[in-house]
Protein backbone atom coordinates (compact mmCIF):
# COMPACT_ATOMS: atom_id res chain seq x y z
CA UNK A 1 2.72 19.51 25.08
CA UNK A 2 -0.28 20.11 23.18
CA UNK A 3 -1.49 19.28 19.83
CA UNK A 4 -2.39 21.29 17.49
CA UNK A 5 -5.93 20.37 15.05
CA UNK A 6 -4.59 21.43 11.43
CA UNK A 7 -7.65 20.13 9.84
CA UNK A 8 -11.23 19.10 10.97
CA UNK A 9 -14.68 20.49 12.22
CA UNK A 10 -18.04 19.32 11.46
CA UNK A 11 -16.69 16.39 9.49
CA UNK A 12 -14.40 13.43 9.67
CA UNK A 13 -10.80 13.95 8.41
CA UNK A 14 -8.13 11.28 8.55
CA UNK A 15 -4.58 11.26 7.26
CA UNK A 16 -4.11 7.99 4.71
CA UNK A 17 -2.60 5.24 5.40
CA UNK A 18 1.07 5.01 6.82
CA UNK A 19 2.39 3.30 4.53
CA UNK A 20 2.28 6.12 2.44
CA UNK A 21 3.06 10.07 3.05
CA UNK A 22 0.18 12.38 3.94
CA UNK A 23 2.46 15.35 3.12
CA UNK A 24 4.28 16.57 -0.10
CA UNK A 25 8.12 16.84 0.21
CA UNK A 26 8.32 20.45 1.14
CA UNK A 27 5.66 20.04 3.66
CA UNK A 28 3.62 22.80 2.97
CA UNK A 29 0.66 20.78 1.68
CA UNK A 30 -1.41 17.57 3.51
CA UNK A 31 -3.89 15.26 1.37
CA UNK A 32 -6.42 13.67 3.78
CA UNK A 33 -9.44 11.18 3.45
CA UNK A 34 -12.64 13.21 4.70
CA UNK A 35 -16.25 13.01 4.28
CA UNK A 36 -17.44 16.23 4.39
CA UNK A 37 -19.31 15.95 0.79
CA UNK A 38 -21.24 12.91 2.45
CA UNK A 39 -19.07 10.15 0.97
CA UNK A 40 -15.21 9.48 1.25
CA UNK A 41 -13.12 11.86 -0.98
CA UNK A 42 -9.56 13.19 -1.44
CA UNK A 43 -8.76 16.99 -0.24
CA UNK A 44 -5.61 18.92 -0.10
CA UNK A 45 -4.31 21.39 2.34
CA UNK A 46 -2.29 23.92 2.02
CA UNK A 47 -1.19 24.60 5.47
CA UNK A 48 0.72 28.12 5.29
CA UNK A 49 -2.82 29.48 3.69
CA UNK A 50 -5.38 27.21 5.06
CA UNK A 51 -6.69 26.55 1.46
CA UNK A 52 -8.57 23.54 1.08
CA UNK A 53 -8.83 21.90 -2.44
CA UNK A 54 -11.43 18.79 -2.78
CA UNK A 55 -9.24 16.37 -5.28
CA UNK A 56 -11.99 13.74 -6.30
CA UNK A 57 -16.33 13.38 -6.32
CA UNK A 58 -16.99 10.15 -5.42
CA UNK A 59 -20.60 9.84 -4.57
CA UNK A 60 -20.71 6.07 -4.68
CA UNK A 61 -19.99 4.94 -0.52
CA UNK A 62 -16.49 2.83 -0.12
CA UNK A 63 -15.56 0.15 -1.75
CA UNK A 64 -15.44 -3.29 -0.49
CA UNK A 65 -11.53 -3.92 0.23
CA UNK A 66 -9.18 -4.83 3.09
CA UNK A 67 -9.89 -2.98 5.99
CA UNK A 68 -13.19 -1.78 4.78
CA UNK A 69 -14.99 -5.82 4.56
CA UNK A 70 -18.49 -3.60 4.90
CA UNK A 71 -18.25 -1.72 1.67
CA UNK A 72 -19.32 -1.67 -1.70
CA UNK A 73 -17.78 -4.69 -4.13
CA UNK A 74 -16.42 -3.08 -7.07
CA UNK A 75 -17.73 0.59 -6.42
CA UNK A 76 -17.12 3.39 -4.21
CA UNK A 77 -13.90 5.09 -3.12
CA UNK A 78 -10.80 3.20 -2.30
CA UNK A 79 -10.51 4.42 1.18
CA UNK A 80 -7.46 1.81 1.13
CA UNK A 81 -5.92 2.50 -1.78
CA UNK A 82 -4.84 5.78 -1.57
CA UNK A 83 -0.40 6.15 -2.00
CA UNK A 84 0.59 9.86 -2.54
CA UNK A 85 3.80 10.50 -5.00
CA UNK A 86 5.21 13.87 -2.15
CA UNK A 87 7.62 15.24 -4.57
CA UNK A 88 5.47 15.25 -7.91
CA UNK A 89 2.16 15.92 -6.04
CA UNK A 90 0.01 12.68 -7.20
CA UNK A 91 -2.12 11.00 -5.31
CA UNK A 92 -2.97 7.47 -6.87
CA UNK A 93 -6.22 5.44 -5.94
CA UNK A 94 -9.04 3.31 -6.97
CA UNK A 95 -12.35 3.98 -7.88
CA UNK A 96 -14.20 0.92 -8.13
CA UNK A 97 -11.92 -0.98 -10.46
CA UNK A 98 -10.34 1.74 -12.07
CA UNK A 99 -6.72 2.66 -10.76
CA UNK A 100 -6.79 6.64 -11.33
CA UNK A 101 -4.40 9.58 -10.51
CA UNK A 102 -4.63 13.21 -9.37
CA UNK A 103 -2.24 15.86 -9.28
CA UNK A 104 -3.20 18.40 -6.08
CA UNK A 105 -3.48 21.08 -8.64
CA UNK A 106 -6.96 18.61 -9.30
CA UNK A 107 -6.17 17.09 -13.23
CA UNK A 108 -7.16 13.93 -13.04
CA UNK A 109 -7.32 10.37 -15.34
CA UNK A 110 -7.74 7.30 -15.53
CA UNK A 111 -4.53 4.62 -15.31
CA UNK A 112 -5.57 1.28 -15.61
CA UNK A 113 -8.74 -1.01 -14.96
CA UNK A 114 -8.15 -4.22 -12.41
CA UNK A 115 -9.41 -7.70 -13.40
CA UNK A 116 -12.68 -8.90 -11.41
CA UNK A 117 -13.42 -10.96 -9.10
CA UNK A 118 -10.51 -9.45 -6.36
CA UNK A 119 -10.29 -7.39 -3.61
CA UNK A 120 -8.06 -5.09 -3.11
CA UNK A 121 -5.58 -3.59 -0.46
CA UNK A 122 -3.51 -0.53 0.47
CA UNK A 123 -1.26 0.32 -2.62
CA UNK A 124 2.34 2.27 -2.59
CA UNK A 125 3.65 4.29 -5.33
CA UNK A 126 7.77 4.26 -5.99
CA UNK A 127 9.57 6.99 -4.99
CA UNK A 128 10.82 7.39 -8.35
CA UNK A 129 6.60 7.90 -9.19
CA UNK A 130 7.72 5.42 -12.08
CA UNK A 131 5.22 2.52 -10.59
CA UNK A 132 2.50 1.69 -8.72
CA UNK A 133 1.77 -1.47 -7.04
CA UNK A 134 -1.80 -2.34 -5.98
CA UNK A 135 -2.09 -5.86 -4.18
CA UNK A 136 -5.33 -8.17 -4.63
CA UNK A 137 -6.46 -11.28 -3.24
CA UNK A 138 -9.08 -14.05 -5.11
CA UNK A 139 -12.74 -12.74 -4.00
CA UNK A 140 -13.61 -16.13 -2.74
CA UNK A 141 -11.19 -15.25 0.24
CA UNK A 142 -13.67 -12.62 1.36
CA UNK A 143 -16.82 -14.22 0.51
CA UNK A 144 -17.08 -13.39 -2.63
CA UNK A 145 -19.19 -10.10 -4.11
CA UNK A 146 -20.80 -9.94 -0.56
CA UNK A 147 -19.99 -7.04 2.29
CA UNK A 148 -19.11 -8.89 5.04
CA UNK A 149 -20.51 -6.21 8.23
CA UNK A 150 -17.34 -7.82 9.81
CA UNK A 151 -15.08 -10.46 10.18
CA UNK A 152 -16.52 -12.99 12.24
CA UNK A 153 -14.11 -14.69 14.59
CA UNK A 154 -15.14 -18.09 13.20
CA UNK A 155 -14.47 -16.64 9.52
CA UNK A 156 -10.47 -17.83 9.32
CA UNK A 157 -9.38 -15.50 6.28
CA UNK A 158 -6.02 -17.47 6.02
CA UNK A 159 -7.45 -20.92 6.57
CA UNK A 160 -9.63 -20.53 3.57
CA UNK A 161 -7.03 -19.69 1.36
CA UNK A 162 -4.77 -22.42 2.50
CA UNK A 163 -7.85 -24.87 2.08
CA UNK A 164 -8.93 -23.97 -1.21
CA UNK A 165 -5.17 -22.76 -2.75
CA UNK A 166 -6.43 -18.89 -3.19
CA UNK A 167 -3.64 -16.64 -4.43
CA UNK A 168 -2.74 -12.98 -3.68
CA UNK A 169 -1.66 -10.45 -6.88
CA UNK A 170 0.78 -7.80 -6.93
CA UNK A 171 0.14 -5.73 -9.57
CA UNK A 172 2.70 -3.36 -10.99
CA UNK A 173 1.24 -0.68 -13.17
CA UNK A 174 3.65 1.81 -15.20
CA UNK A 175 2.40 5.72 -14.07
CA UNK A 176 2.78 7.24 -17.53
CA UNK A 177 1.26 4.55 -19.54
CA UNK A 178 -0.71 2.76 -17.75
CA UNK A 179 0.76 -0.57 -18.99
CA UNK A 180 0.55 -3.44 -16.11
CA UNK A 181 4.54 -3.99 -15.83
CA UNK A 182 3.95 -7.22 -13.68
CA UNK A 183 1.77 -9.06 -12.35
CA UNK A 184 3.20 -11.59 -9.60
CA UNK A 185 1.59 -14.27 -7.91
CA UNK A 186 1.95 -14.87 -4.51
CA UNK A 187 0.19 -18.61 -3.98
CA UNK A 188 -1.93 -19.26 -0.33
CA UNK A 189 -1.48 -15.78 0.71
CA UNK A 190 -3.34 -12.79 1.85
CA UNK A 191 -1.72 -9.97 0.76
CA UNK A 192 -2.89 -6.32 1.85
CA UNK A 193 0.11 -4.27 2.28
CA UNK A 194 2.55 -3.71 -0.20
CA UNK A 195 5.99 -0.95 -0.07
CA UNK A 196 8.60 -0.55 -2.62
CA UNK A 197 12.10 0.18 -1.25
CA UNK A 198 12.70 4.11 -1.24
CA UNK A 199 16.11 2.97 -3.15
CA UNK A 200 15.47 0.29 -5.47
CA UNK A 201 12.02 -0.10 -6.81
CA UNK A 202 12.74 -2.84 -8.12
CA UNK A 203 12.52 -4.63 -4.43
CA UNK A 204 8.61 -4.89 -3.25
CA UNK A 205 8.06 -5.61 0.56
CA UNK A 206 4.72 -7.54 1.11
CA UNK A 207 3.01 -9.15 3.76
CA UNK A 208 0.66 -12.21 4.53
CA UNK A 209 -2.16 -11.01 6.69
CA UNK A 210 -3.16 -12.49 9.89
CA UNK A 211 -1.95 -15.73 8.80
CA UNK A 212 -1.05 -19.16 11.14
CA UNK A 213 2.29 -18.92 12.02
CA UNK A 214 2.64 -15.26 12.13
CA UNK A 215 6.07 -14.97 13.26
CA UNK A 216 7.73 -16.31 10.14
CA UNK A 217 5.12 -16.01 7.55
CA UNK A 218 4.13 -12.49 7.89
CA UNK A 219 7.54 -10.79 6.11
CA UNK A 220 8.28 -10.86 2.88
CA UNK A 221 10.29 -9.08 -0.36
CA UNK A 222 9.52 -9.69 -3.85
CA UNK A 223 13.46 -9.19 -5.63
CA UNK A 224 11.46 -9.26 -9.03
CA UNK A 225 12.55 -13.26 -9.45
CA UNK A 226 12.06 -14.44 -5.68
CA UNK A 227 9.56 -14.68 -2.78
CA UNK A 228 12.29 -14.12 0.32
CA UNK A 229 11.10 -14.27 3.66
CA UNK A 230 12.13 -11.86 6.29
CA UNK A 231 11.12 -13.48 9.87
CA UNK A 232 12.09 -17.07 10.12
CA UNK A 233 13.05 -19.42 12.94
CA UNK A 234 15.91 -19.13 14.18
CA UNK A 235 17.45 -20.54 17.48
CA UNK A 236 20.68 -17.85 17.84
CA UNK A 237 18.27 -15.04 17.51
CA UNK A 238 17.82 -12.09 20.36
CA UNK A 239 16.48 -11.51 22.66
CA UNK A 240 15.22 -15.46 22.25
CA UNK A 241 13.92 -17.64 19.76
CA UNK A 242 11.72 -16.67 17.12
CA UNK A 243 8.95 -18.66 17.49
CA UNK A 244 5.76 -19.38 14.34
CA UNK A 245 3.36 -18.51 17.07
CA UNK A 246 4.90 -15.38 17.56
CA UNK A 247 3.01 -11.96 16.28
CA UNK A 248 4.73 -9.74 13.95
CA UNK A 249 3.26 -6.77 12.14
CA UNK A 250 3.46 -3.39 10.63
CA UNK A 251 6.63 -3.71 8.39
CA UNK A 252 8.25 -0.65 6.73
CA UNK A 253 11.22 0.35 4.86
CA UNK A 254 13.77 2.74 7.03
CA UNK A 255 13.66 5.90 5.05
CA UNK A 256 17.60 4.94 3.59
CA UNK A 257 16.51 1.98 2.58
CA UNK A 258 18.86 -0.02 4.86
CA UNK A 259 16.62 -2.52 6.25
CA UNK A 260 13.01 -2.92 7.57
CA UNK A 261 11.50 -2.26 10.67
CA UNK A 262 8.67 -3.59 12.20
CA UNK A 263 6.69 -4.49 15.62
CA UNK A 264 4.66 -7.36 17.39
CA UNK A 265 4.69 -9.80 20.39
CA UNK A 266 6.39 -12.92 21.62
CA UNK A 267 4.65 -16.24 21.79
CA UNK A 268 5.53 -16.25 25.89
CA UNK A 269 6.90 -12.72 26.15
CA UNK A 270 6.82 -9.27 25.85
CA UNK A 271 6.17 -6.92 22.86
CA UNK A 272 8.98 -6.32 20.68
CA UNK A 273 10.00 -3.78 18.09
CA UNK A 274 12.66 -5.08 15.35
CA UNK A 275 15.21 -4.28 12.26
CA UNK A 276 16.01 -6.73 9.52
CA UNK A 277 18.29 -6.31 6.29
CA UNK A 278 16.48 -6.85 2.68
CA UNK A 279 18.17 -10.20 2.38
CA UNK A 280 16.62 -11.29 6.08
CA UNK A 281 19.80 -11.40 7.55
CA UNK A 282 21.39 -8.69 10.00
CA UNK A 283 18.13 -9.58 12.45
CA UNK A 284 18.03 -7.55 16.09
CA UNK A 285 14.98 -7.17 18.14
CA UNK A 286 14.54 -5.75 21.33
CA UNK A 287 12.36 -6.29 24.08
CA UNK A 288 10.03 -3.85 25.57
CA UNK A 289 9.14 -3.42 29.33
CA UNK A 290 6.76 -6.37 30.57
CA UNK A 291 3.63 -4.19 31.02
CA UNK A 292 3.48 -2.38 27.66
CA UNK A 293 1.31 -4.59 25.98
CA UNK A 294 -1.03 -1.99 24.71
CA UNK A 295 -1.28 -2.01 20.62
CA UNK A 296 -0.05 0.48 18.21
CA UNK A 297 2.34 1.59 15.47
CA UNK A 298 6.12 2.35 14.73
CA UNK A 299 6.70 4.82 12.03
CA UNK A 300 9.78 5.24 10.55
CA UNK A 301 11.88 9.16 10.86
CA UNK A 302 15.05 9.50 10.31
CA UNK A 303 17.41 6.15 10.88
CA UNK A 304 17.19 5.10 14.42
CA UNK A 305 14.29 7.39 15.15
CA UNK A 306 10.48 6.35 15.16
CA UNK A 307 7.08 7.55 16.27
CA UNK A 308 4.69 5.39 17.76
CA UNK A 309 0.82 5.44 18.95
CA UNK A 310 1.13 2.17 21.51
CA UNK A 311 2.87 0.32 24.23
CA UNK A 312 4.42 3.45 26.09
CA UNK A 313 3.09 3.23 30.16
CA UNK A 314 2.99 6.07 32.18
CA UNK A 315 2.49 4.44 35.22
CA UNK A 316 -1.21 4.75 34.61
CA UNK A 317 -2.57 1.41 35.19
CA UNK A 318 -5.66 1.30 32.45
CA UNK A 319 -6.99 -1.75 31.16
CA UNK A 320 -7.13 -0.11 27.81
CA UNK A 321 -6.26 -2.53 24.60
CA UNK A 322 -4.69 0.13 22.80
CA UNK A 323 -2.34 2.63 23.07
CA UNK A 324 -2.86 6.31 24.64
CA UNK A 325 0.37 8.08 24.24
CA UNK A 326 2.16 9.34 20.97
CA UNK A 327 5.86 9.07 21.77
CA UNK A 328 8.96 9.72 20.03
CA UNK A 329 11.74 6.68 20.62
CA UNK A 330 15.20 6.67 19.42
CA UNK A 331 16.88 3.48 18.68
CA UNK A 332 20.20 2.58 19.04
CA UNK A 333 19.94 -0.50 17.29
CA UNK A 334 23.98 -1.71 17.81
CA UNK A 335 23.34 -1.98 21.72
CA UNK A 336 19.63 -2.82 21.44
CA UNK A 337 18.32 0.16 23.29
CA UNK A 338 15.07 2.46 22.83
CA UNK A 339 14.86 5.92 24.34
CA UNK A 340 11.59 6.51 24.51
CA UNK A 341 9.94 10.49 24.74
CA UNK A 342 6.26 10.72 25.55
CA UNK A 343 4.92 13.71 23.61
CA UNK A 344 1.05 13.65 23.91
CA UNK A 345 -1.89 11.72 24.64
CA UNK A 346 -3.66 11.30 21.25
CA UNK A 347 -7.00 10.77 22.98
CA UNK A 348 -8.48 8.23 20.13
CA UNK A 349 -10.90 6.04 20.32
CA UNK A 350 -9.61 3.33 18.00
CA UNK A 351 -13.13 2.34 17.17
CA UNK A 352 -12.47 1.42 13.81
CA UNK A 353 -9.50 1.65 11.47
CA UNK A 354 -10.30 4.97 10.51
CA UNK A 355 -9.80 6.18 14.23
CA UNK A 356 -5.81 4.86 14.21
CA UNK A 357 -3.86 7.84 15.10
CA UNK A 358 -1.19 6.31 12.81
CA UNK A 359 1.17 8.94 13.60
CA UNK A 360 3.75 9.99 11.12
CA UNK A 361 6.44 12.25 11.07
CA UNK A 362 7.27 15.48 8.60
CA UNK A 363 9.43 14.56 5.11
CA UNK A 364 12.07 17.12 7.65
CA UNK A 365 10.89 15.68 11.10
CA UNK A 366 10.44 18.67 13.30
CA UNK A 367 6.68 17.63 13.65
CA UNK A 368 4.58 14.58 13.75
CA UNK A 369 1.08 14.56 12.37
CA UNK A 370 -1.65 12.01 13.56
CA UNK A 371 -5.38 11.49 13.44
CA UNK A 372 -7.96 11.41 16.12
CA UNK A 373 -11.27 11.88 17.75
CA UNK A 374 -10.47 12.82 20.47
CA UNK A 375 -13.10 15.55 20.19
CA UNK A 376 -15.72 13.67 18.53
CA UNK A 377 -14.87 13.36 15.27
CA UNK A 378 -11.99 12.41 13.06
CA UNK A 379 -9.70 15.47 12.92
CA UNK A 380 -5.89 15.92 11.88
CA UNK A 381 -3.29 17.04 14.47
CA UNK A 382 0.29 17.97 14.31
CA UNK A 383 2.77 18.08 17.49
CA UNK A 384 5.98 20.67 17.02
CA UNK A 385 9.25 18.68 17.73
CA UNK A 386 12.55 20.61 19.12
């Protein structure tokens, strides 16, 4: 099966994050991160016409935020930050330290201004397009109003906070007015993903990043009165115990709103990819195959379906770290069983976040979109489903 490039040339195009939709609800239209203009900005495509629309004119670089440590504090383009609203066609995200909005049709204004001295994260607007939440963290955890070229490996993010008692934010901002609904505190954390529940937006899933003791600390909801965790230790739990030195990433909301999936790797084990209820009961997790150890994504379809950039071995016996195959897997989730569908070889590079395929399915999944350079550059590709 081959893909097919929807969007990219002489520039870099990436889909956004995938936490949030690239695509509107019908389909018909994709909003992408390129850099065509010579700095990050916002376009839309319409993809029965081909008609690209440039949403925003940042001139200003990237700003300094979680994943982008190198960019600008306080200016620049959110490259992070960016949640679409697919059925009222808004994209939300942060220019400097003002959290603006843009219809695709290209009317745009300013929603609210964020407090110095914090960096930011990737943000997620409520399917209701009612609220916004954009997640910060204290400066200080970050070094500061400094770029950091990288993350050394002797620069412990989570240690520092623990050490000093830095705080994550999640701010909840009201879409119409403006008006900051909320703003909760989340003590000795390191927030930088944040989902509302497609159902009930009242229900915020969050996550500590890359913290010690990963396998229960990394899951959490927000209920709007408590912090409950989503991953703890438990001794009854399948395949085996769940374990603090276990990893555990990539949390998202099934599309029903039933539960949460997510992904990671056991302590003394294999990989795993897992389902837990709201309340953190309901837990199953199943195993995958020794030797598929190499990193990627689950994305959530339909229930018990999911798209994925990693793990999947063809037999192929590459050293590679990361993933090479996009695959579709269905889960039956009662008997603890993944079917899994190879569909393409994405061909990325994963050099830096921006070269994730992050594959994601259609709002009606008969296709799944991803990003890669596999021909040099950043482009967007979409695979037809049966």
């Amino acid at each position: 099966m081959n893909p097919e490039r929807i969007i990219g040339s002489s520039s870099n195009d990436q889909l956004l994050y995938f936490t949030s939709s690239s695509l509107t609800e019908g389909d018909e239209e994709v909003v992408y991160i390129s850099d065509r203009t010579g700095h990050p900005n916002l376009f839309c495509r319409h993809l029965p016409s081909g008609a690209d629309r440039q949403l925003t004119a940042n001139s200003d670089g990237y700003l300094k935020s979680y994943v982008y440590f190198d960019g600008r504090p306080y200016a620049g383009f959110g490259k992070a930050s960016v949640s679409l609203d697919p059925i009222r066609r808004i994209a939300y995200y942060l220019q400097g330290t003002e959290l603006r909005a843009v219809s695709l049709s290209g009317e745009q204004h300013l929603l609210a201004r964020l407090p110095e001295g914090q960096m930011t994260a990737f943000s997620h607007v409520s399917h209701d397009g009612r609220r916004i939440c954009v997640p910060t963290t204290d400066a200080r955890a970050l070094d500061n109003d400094r770029p950091l070229p990288a993350l050394r490996p002797d620069y412990d993010v989570d240690r520092r906070i623990q050490d000093e008692g830095l705080a994550s934010y999640l701010h909840v901002f009201d879409t119409g007015t403006g008006e900051e609904l909320d703003c909760v505190t989340v003590p000795r954390a390191w927030v930088t993903h944040v989902q509302f529940s497609p159902i009930d937006s009242s229900l915020i899933l969050y996550n500590h990043e890359w913290p010690a003791e990963c396998g229960i600390r990394r899951m959490w909801i927000w209920d709007g009165a408590r912090h409950i965790p989503l991953r703890g230790e438990d001794p009854d739990a399948s395949p085996r115990p769940r374990a603090r030195e276990d990893w555990t990433c990539h949390e998202m909301w099934e599309r029903d709103g039933s539960a949460v999936i997510y992904h990671g790797t056991y302590r003394d084990g294999p990989a795993y990819v897992g389902r837990v209820l709201a309340d953190g009961t309901g837990t199953i997790e199943i195993a995958l195959p020794e030797e598929w150890t190499q990193y990627g994504h689950f994305t959530v379809g339909r229930p018990g379906q999911l798209v994925t950039d990693g793990y999947y071995r063809d037999g192929n016996a590459s050293p590679d770290r990361c993933g090479r195959w996009i695959c579709e897997a269905i889960v039956d989730w009662t008997r603890g069983e993944l079917a899994w569908r190879p569909l393409v070889t994405h061909g990325s590079s994963w050099k830096t976040q921006d070269e994730h395929p992050h594959p994601i399915f259609a709002h009606q999944p008969t296709a799944v979109y991803f990003t890669s350079d596999r021909d040099g550059r950043r482009a967007i590709y979409r695979i037809a489903l049966d």
